[in-house]
C-alpha atoms as a PDB file:
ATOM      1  CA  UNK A   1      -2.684 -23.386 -10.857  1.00  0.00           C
ATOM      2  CA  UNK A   2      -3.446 -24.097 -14.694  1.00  0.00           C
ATOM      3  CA  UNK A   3      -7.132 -24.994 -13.690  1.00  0.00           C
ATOM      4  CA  UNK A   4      -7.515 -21.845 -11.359  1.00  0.00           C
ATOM      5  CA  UNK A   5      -6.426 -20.052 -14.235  1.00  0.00           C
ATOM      6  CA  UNK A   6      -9.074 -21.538 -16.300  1.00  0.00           C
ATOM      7  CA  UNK A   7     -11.808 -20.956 -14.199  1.00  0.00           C
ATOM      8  CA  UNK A   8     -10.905 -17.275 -13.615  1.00  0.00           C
ATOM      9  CA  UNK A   9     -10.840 -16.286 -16.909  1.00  0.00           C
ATOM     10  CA  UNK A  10     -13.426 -14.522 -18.751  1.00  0.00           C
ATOM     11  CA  UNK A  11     -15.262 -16.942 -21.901  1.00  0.00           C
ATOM     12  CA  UNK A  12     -17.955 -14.502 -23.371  1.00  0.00           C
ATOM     13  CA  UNK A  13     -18.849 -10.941 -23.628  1.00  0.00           C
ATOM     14  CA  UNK A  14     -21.251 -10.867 -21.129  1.00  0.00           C
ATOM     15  CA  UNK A  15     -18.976 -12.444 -18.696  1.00  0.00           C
ATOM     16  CA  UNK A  16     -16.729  -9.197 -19.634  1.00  0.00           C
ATOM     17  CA  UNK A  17     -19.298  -6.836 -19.509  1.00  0.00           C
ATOM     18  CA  UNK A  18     -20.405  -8.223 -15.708  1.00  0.00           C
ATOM     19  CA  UNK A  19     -16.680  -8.170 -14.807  1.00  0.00           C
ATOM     20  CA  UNK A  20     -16.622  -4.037 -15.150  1.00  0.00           C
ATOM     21  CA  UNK A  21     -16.957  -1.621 -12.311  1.00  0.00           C
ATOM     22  CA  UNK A  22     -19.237  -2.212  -9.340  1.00  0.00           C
ATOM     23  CA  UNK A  23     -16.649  -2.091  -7.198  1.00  0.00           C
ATOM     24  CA  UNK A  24     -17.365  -3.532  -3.590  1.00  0.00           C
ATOM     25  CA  UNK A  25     -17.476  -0.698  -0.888  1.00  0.00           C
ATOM     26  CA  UNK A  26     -15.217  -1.742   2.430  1.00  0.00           C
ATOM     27  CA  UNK A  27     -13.684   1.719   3.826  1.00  0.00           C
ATOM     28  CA  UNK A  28     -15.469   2.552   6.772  1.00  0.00           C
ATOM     29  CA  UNK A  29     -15.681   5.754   8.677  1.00  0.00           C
ATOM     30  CA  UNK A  30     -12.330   6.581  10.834  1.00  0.00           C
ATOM     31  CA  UNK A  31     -13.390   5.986  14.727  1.00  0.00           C
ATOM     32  CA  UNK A  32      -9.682   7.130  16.166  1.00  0.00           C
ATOM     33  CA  UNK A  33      -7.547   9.473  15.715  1.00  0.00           C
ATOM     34  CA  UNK A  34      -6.654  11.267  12.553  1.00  0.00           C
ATOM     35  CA  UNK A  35      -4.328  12.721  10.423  1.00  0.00           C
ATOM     36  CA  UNK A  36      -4.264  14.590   7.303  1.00  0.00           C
ATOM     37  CA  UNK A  37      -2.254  14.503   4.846  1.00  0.00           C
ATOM     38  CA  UNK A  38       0.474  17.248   3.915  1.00  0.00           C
ATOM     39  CA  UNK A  39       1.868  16.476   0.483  1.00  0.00           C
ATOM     40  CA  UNK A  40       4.782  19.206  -0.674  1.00  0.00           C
ATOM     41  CA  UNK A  41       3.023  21.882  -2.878  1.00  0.00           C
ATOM     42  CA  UNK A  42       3.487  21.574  -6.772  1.00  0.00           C
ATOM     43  CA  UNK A  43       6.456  23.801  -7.080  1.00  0.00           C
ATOM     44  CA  UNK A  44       9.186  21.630  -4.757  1.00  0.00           C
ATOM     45  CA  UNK A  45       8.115  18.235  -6.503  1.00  0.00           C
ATOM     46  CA  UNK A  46      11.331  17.277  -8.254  1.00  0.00           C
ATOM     47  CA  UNK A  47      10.999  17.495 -11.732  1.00  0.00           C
ATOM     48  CA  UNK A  48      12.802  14.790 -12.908  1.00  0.00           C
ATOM     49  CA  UNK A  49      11.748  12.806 -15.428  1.00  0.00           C
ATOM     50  CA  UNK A  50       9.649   9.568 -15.252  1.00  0.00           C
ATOM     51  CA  UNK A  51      12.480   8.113 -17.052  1.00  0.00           C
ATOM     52  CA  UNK A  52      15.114   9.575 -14.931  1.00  0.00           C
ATOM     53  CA  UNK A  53      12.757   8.416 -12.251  1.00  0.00           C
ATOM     54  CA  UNK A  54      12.766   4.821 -13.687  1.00  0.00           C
ATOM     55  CA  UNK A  55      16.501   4.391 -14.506  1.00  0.00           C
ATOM     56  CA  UNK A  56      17.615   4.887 -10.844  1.00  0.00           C
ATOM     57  CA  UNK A  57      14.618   2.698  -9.118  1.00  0.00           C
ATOM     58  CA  UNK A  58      15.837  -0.286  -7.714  1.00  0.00           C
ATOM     59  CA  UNK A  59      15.251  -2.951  -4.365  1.00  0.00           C
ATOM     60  CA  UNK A  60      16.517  -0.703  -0.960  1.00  0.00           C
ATOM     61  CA  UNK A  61      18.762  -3.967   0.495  1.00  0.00           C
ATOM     62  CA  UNK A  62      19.205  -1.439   3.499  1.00  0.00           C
ATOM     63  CA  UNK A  63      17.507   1.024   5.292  1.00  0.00           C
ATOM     64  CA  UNK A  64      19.374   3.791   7.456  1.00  0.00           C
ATOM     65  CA  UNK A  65      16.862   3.971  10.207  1.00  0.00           C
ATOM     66  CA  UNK A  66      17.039   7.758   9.696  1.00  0.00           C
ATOM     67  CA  UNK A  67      13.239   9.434   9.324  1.00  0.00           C
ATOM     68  CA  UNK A  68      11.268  10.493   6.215  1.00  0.00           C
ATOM     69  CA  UNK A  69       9.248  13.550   6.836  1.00  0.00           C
ATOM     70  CA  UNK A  70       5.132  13.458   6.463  1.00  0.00           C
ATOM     71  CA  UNK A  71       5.150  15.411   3.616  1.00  0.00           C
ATOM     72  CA  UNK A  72       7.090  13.278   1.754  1.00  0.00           C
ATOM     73  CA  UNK A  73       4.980  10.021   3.117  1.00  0.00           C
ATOM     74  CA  UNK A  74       1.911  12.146   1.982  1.00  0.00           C
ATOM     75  CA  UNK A  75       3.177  13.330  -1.582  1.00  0.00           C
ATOM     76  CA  UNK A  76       3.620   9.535  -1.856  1.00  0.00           C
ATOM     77  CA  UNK A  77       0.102   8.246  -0.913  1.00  0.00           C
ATOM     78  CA  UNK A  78      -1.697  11.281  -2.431  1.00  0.00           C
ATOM     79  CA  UNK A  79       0.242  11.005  -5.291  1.00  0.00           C
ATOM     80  CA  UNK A  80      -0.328   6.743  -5.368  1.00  0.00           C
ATOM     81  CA  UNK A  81      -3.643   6.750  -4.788  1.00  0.00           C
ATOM     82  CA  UNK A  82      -4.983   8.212  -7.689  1.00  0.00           C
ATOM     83  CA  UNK A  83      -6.435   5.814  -9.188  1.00  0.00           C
ATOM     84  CA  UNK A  84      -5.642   3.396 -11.845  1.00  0.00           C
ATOM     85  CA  UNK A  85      -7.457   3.371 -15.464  1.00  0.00           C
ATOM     86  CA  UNK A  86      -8.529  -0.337 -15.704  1.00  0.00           C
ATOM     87  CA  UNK A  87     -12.180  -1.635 -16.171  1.00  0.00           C
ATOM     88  CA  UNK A  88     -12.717  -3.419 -13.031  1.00  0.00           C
ATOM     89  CA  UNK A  89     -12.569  -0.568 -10.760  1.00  0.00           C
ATOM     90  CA  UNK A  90     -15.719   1.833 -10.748  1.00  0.00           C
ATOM     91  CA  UNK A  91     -13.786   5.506 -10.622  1.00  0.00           C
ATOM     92  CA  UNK A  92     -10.580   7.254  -9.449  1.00  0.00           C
ATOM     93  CA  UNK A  93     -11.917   6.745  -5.807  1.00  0.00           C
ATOM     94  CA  UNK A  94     -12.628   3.032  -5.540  1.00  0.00           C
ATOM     95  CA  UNK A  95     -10.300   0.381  -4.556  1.00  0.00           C
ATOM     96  CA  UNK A  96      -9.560  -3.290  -3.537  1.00  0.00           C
ATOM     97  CA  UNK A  97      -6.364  -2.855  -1.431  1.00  0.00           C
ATOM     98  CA  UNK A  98      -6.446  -1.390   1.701  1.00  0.00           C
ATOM     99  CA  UNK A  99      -3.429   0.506   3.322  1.00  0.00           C
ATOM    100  CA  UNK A 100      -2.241  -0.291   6.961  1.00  0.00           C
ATOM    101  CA  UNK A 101       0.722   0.941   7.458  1.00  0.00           C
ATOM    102  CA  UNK A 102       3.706   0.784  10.865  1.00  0.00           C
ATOM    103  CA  UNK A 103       5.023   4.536  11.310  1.00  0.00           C
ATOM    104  CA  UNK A 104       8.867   4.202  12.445  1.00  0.00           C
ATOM    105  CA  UNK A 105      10.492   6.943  12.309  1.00  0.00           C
ATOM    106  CA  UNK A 106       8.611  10.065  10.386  1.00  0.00           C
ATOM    107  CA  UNK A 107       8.655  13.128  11.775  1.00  0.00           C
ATOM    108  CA  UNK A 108       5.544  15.031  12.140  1.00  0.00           C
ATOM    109  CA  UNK A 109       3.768  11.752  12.647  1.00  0.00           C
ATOM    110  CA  UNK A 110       3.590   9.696  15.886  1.00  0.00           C
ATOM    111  CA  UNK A 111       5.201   6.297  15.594  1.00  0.00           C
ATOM    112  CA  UNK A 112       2.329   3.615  15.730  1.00  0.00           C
ATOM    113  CA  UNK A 113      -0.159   1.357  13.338  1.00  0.00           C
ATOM    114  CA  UNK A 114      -2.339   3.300  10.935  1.00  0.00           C
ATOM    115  CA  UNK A 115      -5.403   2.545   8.282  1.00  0.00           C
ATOM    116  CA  UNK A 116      -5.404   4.940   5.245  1.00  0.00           C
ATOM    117  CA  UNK A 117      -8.206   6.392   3.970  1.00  0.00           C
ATOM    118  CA  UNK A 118      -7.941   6.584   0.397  1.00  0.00           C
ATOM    119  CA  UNK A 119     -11.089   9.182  -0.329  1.00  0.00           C
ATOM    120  CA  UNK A 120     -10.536  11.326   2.677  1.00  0.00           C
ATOM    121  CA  UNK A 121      -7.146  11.399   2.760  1.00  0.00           C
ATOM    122  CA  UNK A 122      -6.011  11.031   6.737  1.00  0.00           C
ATOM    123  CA  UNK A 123      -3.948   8.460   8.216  1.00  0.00           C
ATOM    124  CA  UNK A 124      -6.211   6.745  11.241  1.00  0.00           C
ATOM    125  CA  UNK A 125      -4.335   5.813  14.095  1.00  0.00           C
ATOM    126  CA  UNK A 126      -5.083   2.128  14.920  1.00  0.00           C
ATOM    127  CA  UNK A 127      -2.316   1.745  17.845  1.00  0.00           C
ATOM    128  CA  UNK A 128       0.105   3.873  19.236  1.00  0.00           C
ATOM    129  CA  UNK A 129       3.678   2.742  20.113  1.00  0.00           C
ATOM    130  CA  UNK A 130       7.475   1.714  18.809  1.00  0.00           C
ATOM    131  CA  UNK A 131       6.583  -1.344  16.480  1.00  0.00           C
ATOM    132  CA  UNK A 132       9.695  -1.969  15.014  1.00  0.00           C
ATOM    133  CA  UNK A 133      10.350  -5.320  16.020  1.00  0.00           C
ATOM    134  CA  UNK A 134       6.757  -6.077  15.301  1.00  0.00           C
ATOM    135  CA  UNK A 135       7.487  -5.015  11.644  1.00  0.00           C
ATOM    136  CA  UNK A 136      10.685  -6.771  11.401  1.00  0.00           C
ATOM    137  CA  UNK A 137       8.485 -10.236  12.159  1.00  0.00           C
ATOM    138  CA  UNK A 138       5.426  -9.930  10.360  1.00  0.00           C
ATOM    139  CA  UNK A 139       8.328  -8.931   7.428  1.00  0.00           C
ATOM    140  CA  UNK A 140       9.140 -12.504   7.411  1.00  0.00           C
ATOM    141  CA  UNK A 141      11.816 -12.188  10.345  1.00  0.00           C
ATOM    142  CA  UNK A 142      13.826  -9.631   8.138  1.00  0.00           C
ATOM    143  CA  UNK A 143      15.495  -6.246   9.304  1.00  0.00           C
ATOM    144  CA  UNK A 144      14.351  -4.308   6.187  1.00  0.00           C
ATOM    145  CA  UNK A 145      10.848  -3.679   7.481  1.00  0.00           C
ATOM    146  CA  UNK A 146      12.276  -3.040  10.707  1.00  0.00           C
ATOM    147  CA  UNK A 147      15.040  -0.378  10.043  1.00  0.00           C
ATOM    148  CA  UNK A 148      12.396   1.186   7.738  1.00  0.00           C
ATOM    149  CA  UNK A 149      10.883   4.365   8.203  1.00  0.00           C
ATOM    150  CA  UNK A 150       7.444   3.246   7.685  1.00  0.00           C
ATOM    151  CA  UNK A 151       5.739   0.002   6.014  1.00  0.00           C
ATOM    152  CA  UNK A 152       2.738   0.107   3.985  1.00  0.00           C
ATOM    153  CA  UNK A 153       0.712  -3.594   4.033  1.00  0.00           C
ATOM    154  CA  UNK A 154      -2.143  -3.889   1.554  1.00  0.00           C
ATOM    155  CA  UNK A 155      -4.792  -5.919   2.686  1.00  0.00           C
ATOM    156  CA  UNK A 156      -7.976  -7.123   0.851  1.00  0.00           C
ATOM    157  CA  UNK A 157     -11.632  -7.838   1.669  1.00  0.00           C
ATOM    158  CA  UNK A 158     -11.196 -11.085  -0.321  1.00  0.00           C
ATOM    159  CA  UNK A 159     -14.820 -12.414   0.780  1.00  0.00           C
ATOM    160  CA  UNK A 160     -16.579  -9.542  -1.126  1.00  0.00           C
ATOM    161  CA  UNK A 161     -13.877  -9.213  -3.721  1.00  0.00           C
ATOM    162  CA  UNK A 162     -14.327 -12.872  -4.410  1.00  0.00           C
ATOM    163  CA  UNK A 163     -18.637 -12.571  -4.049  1.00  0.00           C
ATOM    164  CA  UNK A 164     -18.494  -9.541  -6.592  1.00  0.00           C
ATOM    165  CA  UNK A 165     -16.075 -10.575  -9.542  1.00  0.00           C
ATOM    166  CA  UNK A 166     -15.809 -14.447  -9.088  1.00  0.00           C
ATOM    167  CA  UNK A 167     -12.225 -16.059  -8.822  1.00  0.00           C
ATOM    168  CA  UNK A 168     -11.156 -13.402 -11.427  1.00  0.00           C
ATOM    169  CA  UNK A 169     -11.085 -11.113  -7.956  1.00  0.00           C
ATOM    170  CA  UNK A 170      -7.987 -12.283  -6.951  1.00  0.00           C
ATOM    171  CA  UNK A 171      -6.220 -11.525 -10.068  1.00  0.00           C
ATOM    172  CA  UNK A 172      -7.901  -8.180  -9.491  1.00  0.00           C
ATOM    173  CA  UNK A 173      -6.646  -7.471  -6.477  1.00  0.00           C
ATOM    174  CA  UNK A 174      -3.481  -8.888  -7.115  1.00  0.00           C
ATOM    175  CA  UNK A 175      -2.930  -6.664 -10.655  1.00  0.00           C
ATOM    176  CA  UNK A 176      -3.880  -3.705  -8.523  1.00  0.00           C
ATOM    177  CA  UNK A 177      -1.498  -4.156  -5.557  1.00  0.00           C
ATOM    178  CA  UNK A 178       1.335  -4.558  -8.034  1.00  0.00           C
ATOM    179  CA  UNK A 179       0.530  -1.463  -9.964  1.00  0.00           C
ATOM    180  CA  UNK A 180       0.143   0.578  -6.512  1.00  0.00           C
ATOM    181  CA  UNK A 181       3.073  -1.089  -5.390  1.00  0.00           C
ATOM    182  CA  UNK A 182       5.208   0.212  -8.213  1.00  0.00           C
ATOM    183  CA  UNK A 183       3.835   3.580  -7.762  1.00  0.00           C
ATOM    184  CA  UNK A 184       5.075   3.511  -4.360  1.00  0.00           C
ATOM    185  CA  UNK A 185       8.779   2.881  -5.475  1.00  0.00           C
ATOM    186  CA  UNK A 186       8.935   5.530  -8.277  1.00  0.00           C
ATOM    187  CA  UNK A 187       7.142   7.756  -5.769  1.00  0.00           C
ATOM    188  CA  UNK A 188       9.444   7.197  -3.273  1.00  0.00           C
ATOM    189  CA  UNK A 189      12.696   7.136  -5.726  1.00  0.00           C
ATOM    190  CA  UNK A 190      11.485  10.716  -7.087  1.00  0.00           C
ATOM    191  CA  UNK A 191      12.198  11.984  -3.737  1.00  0.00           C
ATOM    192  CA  UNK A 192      15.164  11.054  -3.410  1.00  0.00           C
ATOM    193  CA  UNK A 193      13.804   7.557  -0.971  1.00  0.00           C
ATOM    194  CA  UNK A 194      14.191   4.384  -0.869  1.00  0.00           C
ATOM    195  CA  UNK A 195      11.793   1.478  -1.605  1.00  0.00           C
ATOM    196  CA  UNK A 196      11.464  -2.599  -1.653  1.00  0.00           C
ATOM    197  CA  UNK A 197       8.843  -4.621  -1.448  1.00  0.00           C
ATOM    198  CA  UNK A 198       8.947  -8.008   0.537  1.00  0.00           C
ATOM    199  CA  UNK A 199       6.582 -10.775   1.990  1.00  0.00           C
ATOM    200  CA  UNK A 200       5.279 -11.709   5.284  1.00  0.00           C
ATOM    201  CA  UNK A 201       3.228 -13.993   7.666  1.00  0.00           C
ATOM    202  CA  UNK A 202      -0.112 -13.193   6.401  1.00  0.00           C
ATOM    203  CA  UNK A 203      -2.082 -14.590   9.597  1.00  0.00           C
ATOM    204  CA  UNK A 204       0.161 -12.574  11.730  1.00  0.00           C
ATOM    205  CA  UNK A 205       0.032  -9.400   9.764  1.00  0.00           C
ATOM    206  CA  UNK A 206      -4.017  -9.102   9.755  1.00  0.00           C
ATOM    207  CA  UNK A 207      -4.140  -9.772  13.351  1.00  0.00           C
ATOM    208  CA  UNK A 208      -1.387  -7.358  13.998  1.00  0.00           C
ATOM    209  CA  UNK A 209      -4.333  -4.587  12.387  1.00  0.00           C
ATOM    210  CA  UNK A 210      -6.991  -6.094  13.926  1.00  0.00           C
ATOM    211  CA  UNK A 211      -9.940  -5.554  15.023  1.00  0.00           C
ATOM    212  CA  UNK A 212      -9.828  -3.301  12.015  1.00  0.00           C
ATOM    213  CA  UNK A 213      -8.859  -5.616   9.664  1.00  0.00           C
ATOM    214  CA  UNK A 214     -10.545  -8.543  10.582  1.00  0.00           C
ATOM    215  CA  UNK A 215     -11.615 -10.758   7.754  1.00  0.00           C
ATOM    216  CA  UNK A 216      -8.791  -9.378   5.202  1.00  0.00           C
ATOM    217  CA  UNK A 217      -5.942 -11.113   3.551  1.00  0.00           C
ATOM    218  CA  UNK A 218      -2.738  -9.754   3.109  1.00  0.00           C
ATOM    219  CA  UNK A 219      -1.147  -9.184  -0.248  1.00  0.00           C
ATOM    220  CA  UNK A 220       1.647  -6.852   0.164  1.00  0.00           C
ATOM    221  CA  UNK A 221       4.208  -5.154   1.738  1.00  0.00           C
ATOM    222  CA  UNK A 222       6.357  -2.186   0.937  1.00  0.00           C
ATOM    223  CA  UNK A 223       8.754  -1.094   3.379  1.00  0.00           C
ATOM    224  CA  UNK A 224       9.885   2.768   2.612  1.00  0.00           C
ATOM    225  CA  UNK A 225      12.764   4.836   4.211  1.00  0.00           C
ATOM    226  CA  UNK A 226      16.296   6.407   3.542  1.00  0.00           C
ATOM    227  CA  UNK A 227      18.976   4.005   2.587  1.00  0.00           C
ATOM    228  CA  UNK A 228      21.862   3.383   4.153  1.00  0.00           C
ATOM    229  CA  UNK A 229      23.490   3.325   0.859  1.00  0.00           C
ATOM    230  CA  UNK A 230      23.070   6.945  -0.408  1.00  0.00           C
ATOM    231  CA  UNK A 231      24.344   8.907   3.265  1.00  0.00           C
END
C-alpha cells in the first residue's frame, strides 16, 4: 500500500501540470429506452440549511420499502451531478464514475436496471424487471439494497482512467466517487430521504450491467429510499 502510494504521487511540476484535465471520454450514446429527468422546480426545494442539512445526515440501517417519487430521484442526480471543482476533471460535464442504478420502487419510473447520462440528463433503461433480490446480493448479501427504493453503483473505465493519469487515476476516481457519494446523502437527507452507502461483489455487479458495462470496475454503492425509522 505504502509503495502504491509512492508511485502514485505526483514528484515535479510537470508531473502536476500533465495530471490536469484531459479527462477520458466513456459515455456513449443511449441505444434503449429513455427517460428524462424531472427535478422539483426551484420554489418546493426545501430550504433548509446546508448545516441543518448536515446535522441530521446519518447511515439509513433500514429502509421501509415504501417508493420515492422521480422527481425527487431527479432533484438528486441533477442536483449531484454538477460537477466538482478539482483539477483533474476537464469541466462541469466530465466525469470518471459512471451511474447504473436498480429502480425498486419509484413511482413514475418503471422498476428495472438503468445507465445515467450525466450530460443529457435521462435515465437509459438497460433491463426491465423486479431486481430486488438481485440488489440485495450484489449488496454483499444485505437487505438494505434490497428494501431500497433505488441503488445507484458507480462504476469506472479504470483501463483509460489508469492510461490517462497513471496510478494517480485510481485515487481520482476514488476522491470523486466519495465526493458524489456524499452529495447523494445530503441530497437525499434535504428531502426528507434516506441514504447509506455499502459494498458489494464487484465481479457480480459489472456483469449484472453488462453488456453495457463491460470492462468497468465497481467502486460504489449507495442505496437510497424512505426509512423505516422516520414513518
Amino acid at each position: 500500500m505504502r509503495k502504491m502510494h509512492e508511485t502514485s504521487s505526483l514528484d515535479s511540476t510537470d508531473e502536476v501540470s500533465a495530471f490536469r484535465g484531459q479527462t477520458p471520454s466513456h459515455e456513449p450514446p443511449p441505444k434503449g429506452v429513455t427517460t428524462a429527468l424531472q427535478p422539483v422546480d426551484d420554489s418546493a426545494i426545501p430550504h433548509d440549511t446546508i448545516e441543518q442539512v448536515i446535522s441530521r445526515r446519518g447511515s439509513t440501517r433500514q429502509f421501509s420499502r415504501e417508493s420515492i417519487t422521480l422527481p425527487q430521484l431527479s432533484t438528486l442526480l441533477e442536483r449531484s451531478t454538477r460537477g466538482i471543482p478539482i483539477d483533474f476533471l476537464d469541466s462541469a460535464g466530465s466525469h470518471l464514475n459512471d451511474l447504473y442504478l436498480i429502480v425498486n420502487n419509484v413511482e413514475g419510473l418503471a422498476a428495472g436496471a438503468y445507465v445515467y447520462h450525466w450530460n443529457k440528463k435521462i435515465l437509459e433503461l438497460l433491463k426491465a424487471g423486479d431486481f430486488r433480490q438481485k440488489a440485495g446480493y450484489l449488496g454483499l448479501e444485505q437487505q438494505l439494497p434490497a428494501d431500497a427504493a433505488a441503488d445507484i453503483f458507480f462504476l469506472a473505465d479504470l483501463k483509460k482512467i489508469l492510461e490517462r493519469y497513471g496510478n494517480r487515476g485510481y485515487r481520482a476516481t476514488q476522491l470523486e466517487a466519495g465526493i458524489l457519494g456524499g452529495k447523494f446523502y445530503l441530497a437525499a437527507y434535504a428531502q426528507g430521504l434516506g441514504a447509506t452507502g455499502l459494498t458489494f461483489y464487484d465481479d457480480d455487479v459489472v456483469s449484472f450491467f453488462s453488456p453495457h458495462a463491460r470492462g468497468k470496475s465497481a467502486i460504489f454503492l449507495v442505496a437510497l429510499g424512505r426509512s423505516a425509522r422516520s414513518k
